[in-house]
PDB file of N, CA and C in Angstrom:
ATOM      1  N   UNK A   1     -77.076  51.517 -87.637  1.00  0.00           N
ATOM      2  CA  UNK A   1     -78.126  50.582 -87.925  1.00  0.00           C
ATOM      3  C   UNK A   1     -79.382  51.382 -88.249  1.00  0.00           C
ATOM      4  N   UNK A   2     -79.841  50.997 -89.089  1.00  0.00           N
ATOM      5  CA  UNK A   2     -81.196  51.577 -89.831  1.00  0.00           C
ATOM      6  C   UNK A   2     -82.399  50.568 -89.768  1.00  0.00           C
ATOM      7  N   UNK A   3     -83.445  51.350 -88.729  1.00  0.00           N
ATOM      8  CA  UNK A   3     -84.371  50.300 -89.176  1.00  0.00           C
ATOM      9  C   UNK A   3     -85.980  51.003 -89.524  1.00  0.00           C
ATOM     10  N   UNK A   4     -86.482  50.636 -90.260  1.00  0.00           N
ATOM     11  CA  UNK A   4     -88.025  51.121 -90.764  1.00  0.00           C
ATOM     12  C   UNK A   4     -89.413  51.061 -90.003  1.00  0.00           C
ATOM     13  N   UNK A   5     -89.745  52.400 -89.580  1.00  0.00           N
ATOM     14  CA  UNK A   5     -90.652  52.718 -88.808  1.00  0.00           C
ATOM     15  C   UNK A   5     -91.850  53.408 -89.531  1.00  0.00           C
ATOM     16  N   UNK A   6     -93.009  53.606 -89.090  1.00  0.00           N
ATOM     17  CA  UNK A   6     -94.389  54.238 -89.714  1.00  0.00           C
ATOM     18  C   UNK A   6     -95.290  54.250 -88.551  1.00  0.00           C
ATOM     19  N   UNK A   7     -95.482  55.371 -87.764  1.00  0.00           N
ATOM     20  CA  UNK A   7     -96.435  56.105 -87.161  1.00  0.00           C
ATOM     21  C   UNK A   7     -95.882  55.326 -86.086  1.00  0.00           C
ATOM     22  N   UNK A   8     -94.728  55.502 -85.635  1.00  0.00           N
ATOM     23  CA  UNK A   8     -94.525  55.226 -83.649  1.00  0.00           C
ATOM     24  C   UNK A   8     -93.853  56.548 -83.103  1.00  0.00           C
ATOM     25  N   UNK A   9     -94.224  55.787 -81.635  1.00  0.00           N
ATOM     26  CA  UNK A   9     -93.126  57.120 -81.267  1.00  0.00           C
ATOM     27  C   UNK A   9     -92.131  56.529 -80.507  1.00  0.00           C
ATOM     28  N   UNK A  10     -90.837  56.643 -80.654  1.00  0.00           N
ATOM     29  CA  UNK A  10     -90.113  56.003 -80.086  1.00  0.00           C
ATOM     30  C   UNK A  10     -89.165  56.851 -79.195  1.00  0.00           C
ATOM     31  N   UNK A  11     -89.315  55.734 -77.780  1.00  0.00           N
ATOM     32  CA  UNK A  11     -88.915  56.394 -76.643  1.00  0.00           C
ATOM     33  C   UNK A  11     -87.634  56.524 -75.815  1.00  0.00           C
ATOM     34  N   UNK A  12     -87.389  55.048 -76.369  1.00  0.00           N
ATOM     35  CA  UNK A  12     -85.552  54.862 -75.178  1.00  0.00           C
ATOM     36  C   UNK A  12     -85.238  53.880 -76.669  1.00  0.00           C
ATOM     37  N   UNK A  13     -84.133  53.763 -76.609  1.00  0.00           N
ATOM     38  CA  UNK A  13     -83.342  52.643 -77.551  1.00  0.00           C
ATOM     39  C   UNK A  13     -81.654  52.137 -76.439  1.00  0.00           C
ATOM     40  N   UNK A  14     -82.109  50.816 -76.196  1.00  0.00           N
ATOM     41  CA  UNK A  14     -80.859  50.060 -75.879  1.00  0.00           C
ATOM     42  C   UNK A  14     -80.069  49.374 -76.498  1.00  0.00           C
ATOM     43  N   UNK A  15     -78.709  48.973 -76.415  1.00  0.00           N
ATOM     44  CA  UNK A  15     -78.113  48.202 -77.010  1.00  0.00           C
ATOM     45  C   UNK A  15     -77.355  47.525 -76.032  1.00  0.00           C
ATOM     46  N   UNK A  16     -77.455  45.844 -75.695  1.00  0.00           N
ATOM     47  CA  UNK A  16     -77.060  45.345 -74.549  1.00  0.00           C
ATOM     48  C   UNK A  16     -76.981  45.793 -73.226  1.00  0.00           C
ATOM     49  N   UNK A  17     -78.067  46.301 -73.356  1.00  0.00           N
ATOM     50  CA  UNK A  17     -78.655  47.333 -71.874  1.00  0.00           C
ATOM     51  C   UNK A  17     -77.898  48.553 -71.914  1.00  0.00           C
ATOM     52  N   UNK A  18     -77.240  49.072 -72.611  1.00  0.00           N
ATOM     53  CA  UNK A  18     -76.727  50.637 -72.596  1.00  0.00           C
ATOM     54  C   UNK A  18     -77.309  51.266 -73.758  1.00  0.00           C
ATOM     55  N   UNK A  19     -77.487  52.479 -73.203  1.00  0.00           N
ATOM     56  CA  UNK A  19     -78.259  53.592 -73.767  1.00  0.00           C
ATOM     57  C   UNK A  19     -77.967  53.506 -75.411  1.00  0.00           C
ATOM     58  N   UNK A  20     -78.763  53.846 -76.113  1.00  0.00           N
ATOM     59  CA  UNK A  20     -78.250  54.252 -77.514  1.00  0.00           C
ATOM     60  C   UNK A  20     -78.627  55.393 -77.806  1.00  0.00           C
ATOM     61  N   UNK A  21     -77.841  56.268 -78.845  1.00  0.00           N
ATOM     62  CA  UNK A  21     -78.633  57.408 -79.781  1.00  0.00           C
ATOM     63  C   UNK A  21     -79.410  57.070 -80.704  1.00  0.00           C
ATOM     64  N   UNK A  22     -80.738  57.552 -81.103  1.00  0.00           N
ATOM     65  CA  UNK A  22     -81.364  57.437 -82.296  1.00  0.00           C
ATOM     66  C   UNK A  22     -82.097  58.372 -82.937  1.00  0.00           C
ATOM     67  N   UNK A  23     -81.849  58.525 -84.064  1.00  0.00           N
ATOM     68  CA  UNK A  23     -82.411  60.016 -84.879  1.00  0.00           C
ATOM     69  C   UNK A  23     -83.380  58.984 -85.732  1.00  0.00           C
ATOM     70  N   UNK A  24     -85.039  60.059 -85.942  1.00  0.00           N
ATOM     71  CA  UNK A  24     -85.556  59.628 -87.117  1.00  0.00           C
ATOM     72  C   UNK A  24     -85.104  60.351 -88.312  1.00  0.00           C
ATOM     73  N   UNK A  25     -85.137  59.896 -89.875  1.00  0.00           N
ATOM     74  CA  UNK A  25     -84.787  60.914 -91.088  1.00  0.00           C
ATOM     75  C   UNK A  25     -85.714  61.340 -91.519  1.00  0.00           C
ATOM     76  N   UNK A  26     -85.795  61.193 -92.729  1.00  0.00           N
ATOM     77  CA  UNK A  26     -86.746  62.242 -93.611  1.00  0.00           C
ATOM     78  C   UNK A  26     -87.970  61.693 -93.582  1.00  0.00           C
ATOM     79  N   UNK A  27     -88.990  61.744 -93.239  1.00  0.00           N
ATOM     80  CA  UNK A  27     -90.712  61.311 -93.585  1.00  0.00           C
ATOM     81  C   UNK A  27     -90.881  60.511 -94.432  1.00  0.00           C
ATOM     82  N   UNK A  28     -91.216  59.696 -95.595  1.00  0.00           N
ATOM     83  CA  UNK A  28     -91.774  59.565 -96.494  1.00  0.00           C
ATOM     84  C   UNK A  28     -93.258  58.907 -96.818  1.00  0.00           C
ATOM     85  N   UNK A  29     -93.639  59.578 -97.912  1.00  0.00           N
ATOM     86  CA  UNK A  29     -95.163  59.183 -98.031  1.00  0.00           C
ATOM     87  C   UNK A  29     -95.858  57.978 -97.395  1.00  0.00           C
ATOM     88  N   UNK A  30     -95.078  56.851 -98.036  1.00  0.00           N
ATOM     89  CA  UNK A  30     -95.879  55.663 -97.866  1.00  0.00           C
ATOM     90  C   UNK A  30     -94.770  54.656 -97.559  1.00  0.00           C
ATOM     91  N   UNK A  31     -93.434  54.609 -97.618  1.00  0.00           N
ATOM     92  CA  UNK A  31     -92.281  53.914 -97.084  1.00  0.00           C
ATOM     93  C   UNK A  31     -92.469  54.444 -95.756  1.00  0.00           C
ATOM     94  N   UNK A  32     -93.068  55.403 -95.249  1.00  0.00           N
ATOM     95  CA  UNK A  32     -92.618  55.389 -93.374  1.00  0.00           C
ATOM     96  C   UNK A  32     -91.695  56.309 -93.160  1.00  0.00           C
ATOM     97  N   UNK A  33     -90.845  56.193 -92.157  1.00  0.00           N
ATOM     98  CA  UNK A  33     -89.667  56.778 -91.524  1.00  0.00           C
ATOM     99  C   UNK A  33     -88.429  56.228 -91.138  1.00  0.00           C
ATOM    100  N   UNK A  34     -87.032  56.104 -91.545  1.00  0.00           N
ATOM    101  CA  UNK A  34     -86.219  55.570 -91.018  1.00  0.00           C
ATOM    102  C   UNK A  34     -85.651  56.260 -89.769  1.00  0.00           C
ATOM    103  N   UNK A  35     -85.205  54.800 -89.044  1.00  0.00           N
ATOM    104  CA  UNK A  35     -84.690  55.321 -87.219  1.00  0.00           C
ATOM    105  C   UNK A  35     -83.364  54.813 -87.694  1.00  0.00           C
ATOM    106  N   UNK A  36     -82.532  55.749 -87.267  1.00  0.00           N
ATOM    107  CA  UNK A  36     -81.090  55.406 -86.699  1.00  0.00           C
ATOM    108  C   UNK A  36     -80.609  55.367 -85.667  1.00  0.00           C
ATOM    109  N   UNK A  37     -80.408  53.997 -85.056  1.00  0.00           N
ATOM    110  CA  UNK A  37     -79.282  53.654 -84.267  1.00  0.00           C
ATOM    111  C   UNK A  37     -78.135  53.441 -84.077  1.00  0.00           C
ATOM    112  N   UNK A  38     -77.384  54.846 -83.457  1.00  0.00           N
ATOM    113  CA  UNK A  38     -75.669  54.377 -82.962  1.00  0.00           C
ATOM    114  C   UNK A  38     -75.878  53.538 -81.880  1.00  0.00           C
ATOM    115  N   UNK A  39     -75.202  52.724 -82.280  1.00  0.00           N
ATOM    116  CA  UNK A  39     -74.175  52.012 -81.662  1.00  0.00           C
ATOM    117  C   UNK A  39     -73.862  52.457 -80.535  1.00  0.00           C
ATOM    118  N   UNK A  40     -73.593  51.952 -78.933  1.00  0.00           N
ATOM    119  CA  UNK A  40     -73.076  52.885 -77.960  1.00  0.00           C
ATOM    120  C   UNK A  40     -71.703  52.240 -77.723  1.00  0.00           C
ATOM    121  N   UNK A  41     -71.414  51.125 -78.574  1.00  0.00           N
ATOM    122  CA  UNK A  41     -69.837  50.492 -78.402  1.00  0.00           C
ATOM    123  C   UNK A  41     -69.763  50.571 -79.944  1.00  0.00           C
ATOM    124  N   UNK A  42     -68.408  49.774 -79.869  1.00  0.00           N
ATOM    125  CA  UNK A  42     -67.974  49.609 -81.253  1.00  0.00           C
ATOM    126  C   UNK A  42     -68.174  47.767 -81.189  1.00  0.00           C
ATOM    127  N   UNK A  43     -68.507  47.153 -82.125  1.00  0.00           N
ATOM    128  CA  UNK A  43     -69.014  45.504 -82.347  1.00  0.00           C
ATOM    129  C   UNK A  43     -68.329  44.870 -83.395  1.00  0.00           C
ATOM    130  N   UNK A  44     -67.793  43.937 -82.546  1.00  0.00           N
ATOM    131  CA  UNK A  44     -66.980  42.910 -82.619  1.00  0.00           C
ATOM    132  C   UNK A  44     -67.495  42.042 -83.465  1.00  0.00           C
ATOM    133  N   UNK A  45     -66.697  41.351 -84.796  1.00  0.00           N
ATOM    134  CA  UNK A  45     -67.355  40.378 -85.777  1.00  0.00           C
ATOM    135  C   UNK A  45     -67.794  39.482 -84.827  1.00  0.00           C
ATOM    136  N   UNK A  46     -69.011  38.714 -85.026  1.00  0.00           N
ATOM    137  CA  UNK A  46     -68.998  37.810 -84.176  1.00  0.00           C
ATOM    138  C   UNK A  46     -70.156  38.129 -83.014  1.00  0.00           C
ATOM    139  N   UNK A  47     -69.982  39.242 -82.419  1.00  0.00           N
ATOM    140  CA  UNK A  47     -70.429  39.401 -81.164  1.00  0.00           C
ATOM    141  C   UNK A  47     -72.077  40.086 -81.407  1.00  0.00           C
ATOM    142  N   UNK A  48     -72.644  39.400 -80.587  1.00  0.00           N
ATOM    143  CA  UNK A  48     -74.439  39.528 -80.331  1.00  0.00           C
ATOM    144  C   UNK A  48     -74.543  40.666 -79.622  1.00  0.00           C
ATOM    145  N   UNK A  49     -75.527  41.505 -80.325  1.00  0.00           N
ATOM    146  CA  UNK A  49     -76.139  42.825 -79.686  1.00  0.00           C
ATOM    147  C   UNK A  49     -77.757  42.415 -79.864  1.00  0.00           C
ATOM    148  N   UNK A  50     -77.841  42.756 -78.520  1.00  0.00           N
ATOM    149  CA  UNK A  50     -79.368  42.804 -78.419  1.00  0.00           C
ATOM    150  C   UNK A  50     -79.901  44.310 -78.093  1.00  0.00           C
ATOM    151  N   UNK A  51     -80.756  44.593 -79.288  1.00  0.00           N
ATOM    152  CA  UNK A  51     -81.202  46.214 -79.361  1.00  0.00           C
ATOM    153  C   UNK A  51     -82.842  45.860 -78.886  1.00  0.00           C
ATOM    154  N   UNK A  52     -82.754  46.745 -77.735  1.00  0.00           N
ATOM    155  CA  UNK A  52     -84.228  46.625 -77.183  1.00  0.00           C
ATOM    156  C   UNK A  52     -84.473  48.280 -77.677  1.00  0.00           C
ATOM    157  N   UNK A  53     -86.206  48.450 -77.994  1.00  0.00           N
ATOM    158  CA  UNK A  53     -86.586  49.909 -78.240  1.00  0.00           C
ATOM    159  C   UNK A  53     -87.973  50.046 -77.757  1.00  0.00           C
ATOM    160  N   UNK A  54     -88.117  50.705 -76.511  1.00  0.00           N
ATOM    161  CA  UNK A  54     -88.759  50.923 -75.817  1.00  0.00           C
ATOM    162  C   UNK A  54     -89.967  52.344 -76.837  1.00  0.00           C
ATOM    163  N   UNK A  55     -90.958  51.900 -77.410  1.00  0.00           N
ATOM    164  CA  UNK A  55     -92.233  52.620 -78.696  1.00  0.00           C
ATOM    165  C   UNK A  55     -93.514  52.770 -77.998  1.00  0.00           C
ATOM    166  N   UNK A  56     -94.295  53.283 -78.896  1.00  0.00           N
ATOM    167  CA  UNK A  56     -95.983  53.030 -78.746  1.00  0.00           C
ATOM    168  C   UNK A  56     -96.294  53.041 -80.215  1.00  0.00           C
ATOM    169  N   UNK A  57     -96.981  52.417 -80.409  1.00  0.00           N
ATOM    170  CA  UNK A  57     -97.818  52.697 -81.889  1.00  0.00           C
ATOM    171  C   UNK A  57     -99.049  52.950 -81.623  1.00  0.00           C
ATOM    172  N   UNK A  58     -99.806  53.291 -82.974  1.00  0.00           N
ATOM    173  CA  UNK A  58    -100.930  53.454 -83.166  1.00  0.00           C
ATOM    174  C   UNK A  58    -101.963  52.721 -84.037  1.00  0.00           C
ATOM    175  N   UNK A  59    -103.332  53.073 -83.947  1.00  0.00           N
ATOM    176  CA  UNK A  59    -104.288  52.941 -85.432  1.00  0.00           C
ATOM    177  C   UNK A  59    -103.146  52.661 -86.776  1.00  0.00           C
ATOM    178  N   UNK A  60    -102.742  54.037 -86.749  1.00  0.00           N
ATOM    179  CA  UNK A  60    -101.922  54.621 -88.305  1.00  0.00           C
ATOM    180  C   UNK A  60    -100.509  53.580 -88.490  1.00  0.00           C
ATOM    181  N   UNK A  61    -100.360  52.535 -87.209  1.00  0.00           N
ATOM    182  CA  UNK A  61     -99.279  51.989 -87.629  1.00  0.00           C
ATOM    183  C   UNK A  61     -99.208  50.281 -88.419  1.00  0.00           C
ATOM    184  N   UNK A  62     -99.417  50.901 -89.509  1.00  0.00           N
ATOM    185  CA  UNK A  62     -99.758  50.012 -90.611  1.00  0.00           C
ATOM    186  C   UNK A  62     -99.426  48.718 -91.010  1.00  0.00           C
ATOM    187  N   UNK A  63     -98.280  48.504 -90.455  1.00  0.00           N
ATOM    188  CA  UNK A  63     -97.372  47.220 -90.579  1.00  0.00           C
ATOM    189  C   UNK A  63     -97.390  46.777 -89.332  1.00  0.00           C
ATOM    190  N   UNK A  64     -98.007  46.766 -88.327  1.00  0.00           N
ATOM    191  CA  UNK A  64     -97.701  46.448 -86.896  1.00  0.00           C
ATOM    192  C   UNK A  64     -99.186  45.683 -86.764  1.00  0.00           C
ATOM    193  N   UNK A  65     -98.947  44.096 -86.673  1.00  0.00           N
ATOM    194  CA  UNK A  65    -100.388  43.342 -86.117  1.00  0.00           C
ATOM    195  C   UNK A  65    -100.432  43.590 -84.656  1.00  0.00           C
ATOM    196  N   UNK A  66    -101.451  43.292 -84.053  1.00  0.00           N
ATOM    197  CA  UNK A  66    -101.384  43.023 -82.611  1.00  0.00           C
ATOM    198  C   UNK A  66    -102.727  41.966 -82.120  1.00  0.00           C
ATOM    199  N   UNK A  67    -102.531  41.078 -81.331  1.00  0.00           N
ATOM    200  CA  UNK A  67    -102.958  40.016 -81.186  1.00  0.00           C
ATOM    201  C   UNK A  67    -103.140  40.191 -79.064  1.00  0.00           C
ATOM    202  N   UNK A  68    -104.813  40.172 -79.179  1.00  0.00           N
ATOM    203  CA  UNK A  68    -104.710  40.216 -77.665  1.00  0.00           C
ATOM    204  C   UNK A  68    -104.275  38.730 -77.089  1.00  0.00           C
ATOM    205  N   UNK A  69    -104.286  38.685 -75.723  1.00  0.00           N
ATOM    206  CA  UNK A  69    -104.111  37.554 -74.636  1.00  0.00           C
ATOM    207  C   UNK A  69    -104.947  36.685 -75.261  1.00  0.00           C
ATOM    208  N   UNK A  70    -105.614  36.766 -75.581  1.00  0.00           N
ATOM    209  CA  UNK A  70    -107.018  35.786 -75.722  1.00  0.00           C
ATOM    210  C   UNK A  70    -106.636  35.504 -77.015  1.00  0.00           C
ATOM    211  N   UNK A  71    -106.402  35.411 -78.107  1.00  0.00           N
ATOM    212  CA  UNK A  71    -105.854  35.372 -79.474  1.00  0.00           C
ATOM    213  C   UNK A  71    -104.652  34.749 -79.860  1.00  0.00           C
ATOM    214  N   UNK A  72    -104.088  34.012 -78.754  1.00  0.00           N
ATOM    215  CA  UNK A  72    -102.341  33.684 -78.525  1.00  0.00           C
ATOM    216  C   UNK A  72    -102.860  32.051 -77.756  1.00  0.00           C
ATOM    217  N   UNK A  73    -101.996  31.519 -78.075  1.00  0.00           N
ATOM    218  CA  UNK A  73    -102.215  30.124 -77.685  1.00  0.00           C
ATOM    219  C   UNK A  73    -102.257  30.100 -76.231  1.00  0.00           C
ATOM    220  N   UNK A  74    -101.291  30.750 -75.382  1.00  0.00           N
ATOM    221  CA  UNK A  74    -101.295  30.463 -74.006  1.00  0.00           C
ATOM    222  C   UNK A  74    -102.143  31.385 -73.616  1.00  0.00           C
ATOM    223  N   UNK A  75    -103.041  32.654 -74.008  1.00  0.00           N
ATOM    224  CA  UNK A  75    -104.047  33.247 -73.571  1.00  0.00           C
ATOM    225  C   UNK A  75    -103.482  34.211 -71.891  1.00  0.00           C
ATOM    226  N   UNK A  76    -102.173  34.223 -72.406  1.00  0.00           N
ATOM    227  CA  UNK A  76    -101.968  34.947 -71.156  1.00  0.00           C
ATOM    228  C   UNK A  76    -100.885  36.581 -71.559  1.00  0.00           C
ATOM    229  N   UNK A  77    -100.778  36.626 -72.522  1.00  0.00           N
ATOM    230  CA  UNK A  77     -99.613  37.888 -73.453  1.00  0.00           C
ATOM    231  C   UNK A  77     -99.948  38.223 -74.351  1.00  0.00           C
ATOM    232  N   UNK A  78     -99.943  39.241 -75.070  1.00  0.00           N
ATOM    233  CA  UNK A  78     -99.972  40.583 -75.728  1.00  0.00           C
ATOM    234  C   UNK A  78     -99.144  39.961 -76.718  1.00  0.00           C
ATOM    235  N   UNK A  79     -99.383  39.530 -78.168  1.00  0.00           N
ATOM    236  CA  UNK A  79     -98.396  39.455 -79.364  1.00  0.00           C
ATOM    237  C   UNK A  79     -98.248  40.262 -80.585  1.00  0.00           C
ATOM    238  N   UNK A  80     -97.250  40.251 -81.105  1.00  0.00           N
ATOM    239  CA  UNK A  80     -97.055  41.474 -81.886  1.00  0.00           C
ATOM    240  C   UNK A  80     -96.064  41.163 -82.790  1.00  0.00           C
ATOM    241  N   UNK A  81     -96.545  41.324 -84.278  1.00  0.00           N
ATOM    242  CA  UNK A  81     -95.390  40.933 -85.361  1.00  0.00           C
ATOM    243  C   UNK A  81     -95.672  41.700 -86.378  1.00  0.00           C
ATOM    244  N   UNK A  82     -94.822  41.779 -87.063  1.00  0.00           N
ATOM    245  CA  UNK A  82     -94.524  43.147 -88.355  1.00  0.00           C
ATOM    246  C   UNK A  82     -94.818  42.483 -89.616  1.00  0.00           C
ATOM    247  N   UNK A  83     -95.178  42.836 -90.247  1.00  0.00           N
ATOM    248  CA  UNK A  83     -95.774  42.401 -91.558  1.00  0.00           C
ATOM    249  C   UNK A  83     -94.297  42.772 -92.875  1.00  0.00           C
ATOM    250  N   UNK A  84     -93.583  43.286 -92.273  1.00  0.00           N
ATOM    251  CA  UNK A  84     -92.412  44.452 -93.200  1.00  0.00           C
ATOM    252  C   UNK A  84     -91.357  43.428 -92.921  1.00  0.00           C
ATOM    253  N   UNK A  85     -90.384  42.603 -91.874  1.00  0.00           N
ATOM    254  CA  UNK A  85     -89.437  42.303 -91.630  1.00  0.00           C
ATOM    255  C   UNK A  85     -89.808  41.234 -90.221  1.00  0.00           C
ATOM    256  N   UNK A  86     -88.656  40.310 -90.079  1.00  0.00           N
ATOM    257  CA  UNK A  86     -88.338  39.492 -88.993  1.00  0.00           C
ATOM    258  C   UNK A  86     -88.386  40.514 -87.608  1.00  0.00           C
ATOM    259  N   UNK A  87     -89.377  40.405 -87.114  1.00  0.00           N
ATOM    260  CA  UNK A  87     -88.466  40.936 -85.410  1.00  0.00           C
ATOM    261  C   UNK A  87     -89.051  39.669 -84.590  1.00  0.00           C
ATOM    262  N   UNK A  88     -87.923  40.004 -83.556  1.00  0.00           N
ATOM    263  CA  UNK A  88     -88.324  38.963 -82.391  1.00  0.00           C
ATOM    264  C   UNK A  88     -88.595  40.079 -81.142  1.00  0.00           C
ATOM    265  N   UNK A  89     -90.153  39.999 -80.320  1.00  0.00           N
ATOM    266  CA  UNK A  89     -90.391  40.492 -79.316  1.00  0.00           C
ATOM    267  C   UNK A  89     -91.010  39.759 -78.366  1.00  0.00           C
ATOM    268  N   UNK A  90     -90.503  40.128 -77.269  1.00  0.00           N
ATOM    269  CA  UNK A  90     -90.852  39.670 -76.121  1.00  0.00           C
ATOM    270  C   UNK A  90     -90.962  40.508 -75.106  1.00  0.00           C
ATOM    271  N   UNK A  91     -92.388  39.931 -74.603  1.00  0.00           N
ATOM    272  CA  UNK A  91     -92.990  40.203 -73.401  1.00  0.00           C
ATOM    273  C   UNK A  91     -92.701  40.188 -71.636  1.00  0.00           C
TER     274      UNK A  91
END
């Protein structure tokens, strides 16, 4: 699994709560960095993996909004959505 990163650092990667491997590749200018994730099983047509990836970003991370407590309807959590692709995160 390949997914598109720009200025994080990424720290643990899970896959249904077990460990995963993940390599970043080559740099590029203004596309970012791709992360690869193995797999720590082999996946079943059909079957739901939930990949948690434990990051930090920065200033420099360009595609990453962030929305304080106070800025969020319930005024009580930290929100955060990508301008590049669908993710779902939770707090």
């Amino acid at each position: 699994q390949v997914l598109d990163t720009k200025d994080v650092q990424v720290f643990k990667v899970t896959v249904n709560g077990q460990d995963a491997k993940f390599v970043f590749g080559e740099k590029h200018s203004f596309k970012g960095t791709p992360l690869e994730i193995t797999l720590p099983f082999e996946l079943r047509r059909g079957q739901e993996a939930i990949v948690e990836i434990s990051f930090e970003s920065s200033p420099k991370s360009s595609a990453l909004q962030w929305f304080t407590p106070e800025q969020t309807s319930g005024k009580k959590h930290p929100f955060l959505f990508s301008q590049c692709q669908v993710e779902w995160i939770h707090f």
